[in-house]
PDB file of N, CA and C in Angstrom:
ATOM      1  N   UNK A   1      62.602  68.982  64.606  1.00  0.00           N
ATOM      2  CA  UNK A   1      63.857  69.697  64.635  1.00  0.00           C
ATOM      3  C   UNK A   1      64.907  68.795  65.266  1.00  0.00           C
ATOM      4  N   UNK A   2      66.358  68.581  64.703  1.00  0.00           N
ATOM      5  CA  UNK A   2      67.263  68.016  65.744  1.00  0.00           C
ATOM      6  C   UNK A   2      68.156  68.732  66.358  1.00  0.00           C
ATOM      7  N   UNK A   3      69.235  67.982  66.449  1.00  0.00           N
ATOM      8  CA  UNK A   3      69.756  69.083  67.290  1.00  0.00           C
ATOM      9  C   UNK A   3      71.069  69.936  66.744  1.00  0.00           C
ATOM     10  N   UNK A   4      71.105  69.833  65.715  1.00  0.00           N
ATOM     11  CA  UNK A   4      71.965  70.663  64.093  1.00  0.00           C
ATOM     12  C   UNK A   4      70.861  71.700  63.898  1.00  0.00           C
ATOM     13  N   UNK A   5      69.663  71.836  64.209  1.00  0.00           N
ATOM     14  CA  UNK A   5      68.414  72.725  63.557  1.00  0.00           C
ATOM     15  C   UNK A   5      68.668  73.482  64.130  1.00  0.00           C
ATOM     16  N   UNK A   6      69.105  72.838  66.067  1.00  0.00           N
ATOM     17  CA  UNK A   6      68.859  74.205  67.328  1.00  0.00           C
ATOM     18  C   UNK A   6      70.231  74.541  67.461  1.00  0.00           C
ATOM     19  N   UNK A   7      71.348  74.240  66.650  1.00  0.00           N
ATOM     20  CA  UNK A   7      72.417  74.771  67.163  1.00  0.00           C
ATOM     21  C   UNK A   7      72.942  76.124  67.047  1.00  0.00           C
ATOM     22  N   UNK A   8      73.950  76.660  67.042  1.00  0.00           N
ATOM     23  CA  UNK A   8      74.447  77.855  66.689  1.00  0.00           C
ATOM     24  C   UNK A   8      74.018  78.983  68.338  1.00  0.00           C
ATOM     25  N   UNK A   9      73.631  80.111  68.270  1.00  0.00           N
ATOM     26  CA  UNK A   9      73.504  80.796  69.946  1.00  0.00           C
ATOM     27  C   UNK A   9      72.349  80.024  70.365  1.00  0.00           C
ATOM     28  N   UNK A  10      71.558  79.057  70.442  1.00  0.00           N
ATOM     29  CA  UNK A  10      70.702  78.017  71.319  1.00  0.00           C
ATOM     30  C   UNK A  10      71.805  77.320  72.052  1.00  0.00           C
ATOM     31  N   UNK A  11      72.881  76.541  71.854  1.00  0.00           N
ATOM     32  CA  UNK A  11      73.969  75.805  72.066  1.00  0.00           C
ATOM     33  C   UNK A  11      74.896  76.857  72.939  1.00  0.00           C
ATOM     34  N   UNK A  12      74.827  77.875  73.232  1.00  0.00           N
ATOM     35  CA  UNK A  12      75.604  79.052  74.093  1.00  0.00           C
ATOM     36  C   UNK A  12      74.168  79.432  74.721  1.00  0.00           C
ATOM     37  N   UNK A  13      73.648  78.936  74.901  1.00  0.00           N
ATOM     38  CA  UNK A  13      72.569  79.452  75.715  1.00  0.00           C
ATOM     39  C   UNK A  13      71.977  78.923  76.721  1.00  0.00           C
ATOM     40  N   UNK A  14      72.522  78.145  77.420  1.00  0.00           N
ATOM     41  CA  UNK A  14      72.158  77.529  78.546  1.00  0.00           C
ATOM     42  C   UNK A  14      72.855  77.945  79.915  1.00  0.00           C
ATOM     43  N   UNK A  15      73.726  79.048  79.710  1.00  0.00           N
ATOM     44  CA  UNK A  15      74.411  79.342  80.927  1.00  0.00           C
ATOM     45  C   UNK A  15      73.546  80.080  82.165  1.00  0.00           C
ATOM     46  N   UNK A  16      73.743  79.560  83.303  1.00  0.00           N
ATOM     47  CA  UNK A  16      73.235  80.447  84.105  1.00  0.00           C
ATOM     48  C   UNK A  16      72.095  79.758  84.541  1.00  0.00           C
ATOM     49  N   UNK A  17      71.320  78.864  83.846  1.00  0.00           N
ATOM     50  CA  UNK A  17      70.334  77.724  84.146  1.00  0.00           C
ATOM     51  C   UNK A  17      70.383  77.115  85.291  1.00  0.00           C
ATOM     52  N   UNK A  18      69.715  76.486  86.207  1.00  0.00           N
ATOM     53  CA  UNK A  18      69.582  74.829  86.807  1.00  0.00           C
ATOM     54  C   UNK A  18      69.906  74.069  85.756  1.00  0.00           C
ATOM     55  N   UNK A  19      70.218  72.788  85.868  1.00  0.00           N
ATOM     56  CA  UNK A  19      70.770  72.111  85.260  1.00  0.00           C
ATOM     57  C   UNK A  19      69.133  71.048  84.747  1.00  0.00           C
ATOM     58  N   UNK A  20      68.503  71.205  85.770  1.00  0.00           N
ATOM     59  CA  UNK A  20      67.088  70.420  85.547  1.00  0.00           C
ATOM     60  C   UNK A  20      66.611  71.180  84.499  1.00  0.00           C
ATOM     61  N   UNK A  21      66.681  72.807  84.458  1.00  0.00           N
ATOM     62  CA  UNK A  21      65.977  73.740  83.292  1.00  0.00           C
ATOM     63  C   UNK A  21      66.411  73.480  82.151  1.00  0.00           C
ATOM     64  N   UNK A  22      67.559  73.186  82.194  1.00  0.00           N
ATOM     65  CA  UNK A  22      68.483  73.379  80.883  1.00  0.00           C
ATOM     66  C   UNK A  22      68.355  71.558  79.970  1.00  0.00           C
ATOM     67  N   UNK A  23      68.241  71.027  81.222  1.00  0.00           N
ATOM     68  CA  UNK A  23      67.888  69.537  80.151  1.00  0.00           C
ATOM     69  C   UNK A  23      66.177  69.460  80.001  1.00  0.00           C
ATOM     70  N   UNK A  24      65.762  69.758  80.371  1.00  0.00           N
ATOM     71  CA  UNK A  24      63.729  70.488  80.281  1.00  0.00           C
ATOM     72  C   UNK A  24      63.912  71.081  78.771  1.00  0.00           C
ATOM     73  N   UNK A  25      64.844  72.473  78.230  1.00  0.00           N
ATOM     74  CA  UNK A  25      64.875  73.190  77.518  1.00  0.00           C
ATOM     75  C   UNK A  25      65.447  72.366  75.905  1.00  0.00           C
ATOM     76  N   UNK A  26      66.805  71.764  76.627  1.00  0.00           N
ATOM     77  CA  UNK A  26      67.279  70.641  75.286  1.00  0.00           C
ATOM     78  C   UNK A  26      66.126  70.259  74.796  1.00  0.00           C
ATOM     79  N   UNK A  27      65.685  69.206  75.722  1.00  0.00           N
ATOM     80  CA  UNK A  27      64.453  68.246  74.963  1.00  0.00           C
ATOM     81  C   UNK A  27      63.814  69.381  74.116  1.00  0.00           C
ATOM     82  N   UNK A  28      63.120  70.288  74.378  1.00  0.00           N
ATOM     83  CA  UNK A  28      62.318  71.037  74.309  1.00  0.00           C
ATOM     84  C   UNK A  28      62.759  71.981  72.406  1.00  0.00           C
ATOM     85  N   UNK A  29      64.137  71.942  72.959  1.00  0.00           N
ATOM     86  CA  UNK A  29      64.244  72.052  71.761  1.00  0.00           C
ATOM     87  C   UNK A  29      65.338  71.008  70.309  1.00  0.00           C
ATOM     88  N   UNK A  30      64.965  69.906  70.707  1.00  0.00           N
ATOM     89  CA  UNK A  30      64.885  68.946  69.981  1.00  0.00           C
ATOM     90  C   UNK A  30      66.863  68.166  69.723  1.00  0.00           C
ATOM     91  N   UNK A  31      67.407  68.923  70.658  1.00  0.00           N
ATOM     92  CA  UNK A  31      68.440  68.316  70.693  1.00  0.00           C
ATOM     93  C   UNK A  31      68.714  66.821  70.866  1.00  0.00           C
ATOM     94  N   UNK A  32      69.813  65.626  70.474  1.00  0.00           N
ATOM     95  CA  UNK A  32      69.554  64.271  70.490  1.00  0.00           C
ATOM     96  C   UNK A  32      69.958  63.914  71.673  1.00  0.00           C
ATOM     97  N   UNK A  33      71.001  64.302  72.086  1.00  0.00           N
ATOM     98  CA  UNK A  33      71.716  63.960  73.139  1.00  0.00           C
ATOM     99  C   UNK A  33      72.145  65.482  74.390  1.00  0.00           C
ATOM    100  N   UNK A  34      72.109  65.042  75.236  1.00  0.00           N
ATOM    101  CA  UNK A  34      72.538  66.138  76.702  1.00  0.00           C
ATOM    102  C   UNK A  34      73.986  65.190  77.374  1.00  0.00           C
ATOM    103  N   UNK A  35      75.056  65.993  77.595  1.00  0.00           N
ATOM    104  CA  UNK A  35      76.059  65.205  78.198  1.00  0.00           C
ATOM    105  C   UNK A  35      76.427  66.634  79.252  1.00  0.00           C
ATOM    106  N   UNK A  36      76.076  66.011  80.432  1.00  0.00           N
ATOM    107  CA  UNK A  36      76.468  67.152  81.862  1.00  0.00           C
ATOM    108  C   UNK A  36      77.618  66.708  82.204  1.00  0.00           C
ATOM    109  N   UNK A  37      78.446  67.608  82.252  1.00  0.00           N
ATOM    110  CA  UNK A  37      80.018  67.605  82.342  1.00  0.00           C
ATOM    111  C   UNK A  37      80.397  68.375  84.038  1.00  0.00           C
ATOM    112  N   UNK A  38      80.678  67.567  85.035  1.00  0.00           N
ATOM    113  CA  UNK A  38      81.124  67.687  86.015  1.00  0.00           C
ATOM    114  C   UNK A  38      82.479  68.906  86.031  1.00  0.00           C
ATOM    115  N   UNK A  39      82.778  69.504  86.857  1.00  0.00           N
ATOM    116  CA  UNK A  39      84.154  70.011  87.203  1.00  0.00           C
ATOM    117  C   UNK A  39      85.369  68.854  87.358  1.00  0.00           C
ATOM    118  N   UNK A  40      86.409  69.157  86.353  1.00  0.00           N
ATOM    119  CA  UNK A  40      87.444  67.724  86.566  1.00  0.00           C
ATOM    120  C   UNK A  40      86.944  66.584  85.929  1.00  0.00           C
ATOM    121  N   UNK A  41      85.793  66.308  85.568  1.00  0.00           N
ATOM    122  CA  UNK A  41      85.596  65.348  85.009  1.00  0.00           C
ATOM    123  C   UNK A  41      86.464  64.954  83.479  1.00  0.00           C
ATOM    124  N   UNK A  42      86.635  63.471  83.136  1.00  0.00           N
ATOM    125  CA  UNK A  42      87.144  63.578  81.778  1.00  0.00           C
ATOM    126  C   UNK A  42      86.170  63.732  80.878  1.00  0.00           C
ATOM    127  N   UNK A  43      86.734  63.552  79.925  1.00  0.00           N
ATOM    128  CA  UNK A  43      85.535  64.165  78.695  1.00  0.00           C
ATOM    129  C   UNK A  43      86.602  63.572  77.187  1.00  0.00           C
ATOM    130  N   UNK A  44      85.693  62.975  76.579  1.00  0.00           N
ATOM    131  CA  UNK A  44      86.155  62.757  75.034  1.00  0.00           C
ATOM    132  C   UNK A  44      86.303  63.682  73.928  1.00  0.00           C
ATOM    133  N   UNK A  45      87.285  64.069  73.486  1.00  0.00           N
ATOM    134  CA  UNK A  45      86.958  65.506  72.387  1.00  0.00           C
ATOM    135  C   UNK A  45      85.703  65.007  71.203  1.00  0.00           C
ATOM    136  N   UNK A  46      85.773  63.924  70.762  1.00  0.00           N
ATOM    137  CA  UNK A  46      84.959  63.553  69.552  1.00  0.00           C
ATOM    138  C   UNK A  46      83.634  64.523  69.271  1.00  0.00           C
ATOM    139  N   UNK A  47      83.887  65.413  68.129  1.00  0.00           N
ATOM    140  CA  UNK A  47      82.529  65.980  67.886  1.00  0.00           C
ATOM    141  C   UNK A  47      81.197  65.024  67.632  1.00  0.00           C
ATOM    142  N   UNK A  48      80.727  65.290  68.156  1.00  0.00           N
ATOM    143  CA  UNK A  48      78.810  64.561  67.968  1.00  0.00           C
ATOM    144  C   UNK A  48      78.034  65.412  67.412  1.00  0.00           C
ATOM    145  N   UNK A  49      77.573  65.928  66.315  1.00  0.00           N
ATOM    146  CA  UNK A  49      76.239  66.094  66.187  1.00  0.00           C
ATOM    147  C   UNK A  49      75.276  66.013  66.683  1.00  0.00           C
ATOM    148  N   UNK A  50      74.242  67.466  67.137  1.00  0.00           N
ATOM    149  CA  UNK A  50      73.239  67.016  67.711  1.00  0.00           C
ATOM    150  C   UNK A  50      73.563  67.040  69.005  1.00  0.00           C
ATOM    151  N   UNK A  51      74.887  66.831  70.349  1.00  0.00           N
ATOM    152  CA  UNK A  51      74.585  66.633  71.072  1.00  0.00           C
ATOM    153  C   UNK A  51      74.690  67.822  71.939  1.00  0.00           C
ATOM    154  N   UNK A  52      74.610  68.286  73.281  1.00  0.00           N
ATOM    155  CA  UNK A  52      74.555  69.054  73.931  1.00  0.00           C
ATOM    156  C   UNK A  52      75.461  69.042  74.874  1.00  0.00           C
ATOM    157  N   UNK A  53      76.643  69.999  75.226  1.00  0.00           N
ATOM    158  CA  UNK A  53      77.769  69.640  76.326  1.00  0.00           C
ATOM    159  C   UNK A  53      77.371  70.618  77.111  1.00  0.00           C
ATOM    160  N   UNK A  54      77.036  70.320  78.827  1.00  0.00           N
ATOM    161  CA  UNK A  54      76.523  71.144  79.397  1.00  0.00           C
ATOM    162  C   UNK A  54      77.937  71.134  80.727  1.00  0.00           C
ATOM    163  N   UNK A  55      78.656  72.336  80.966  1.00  0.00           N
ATOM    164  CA  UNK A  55      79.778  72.309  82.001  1.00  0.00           C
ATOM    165  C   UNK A  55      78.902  72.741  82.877  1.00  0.00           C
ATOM    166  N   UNK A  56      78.935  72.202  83.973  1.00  0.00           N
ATOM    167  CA  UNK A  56      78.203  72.135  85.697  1.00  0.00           C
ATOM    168  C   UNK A  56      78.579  72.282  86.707  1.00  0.00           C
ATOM    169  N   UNK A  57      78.610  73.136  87.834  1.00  0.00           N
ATOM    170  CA  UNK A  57      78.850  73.205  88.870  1.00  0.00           C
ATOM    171  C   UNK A  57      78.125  73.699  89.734  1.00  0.00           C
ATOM    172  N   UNK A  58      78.101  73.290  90.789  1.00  0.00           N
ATOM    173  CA  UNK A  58      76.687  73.078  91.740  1.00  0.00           C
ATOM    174  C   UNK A  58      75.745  73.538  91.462  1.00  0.00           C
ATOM    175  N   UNK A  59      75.429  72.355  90.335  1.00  0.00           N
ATOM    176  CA  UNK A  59      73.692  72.467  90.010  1.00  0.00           C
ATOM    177  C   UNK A  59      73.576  73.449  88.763  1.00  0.00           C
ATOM    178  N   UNK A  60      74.523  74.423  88.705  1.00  0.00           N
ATOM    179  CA  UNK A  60      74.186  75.595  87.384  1.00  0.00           C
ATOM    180  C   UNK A  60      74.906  75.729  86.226  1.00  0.00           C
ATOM    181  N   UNK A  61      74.216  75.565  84.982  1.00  0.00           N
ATOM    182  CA  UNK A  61      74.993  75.677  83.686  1.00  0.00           C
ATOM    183  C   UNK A  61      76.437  76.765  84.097  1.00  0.00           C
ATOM    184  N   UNK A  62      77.606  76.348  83.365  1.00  0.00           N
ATOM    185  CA  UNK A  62      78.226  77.582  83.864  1.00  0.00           C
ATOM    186  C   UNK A  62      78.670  77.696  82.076  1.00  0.00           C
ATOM    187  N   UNK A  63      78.654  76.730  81.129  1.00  0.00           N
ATOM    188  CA  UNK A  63      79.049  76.746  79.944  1.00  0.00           C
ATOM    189  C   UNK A  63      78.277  76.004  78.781  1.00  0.00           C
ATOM    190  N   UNK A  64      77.688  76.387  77.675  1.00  0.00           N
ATOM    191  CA  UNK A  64      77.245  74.858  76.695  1.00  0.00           C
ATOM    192  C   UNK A  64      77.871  75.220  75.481  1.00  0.00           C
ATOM    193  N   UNK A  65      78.002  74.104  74.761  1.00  0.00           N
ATOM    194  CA  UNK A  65      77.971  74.003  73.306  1.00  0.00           C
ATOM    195  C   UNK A  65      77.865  72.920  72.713  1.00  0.00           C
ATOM    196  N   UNK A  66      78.022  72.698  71.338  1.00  0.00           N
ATOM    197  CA  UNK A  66      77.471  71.636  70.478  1.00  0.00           C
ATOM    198  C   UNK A  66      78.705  70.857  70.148  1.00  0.00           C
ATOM    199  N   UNK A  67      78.665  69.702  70.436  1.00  0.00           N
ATOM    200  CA  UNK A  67      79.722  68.450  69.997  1.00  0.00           C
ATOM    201  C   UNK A  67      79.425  67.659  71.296  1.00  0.00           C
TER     202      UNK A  67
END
């Protein structure tokens, strides 16, 4: 599976996680890439395929989706 297979509510579904659970769970479900996105941090708009945008703050998913 990649990570176009697991997208759609898998990709909204990481909120509320540890951040250790939630990249455990990516792999797990076959996503290519994980990108943990700090508070304030910059960030590139470019959609990616496949990858996983995880918004973070101390330690807990607070947002995901796919690009």
């Amino acid at each position: 599976m990649t990570g176009s297979d697991a997208a759609g509510e898998d990709a909204e579904g990481y909120a509320g996680l540890r951040i250790e659970r939630a990249r455990e769970l990516a792999r797990r479900h076959g996503w290519a890439s994980v990108r943990v996105l700090e508070p304030g941090q910059l960030i590139t708009l470019e959609y990616r395929q496949g990858r996983l945008n995880l918004a973070v703050r101390d330690g807990v998913v607070e947002r995901s989706w796919e690009g």
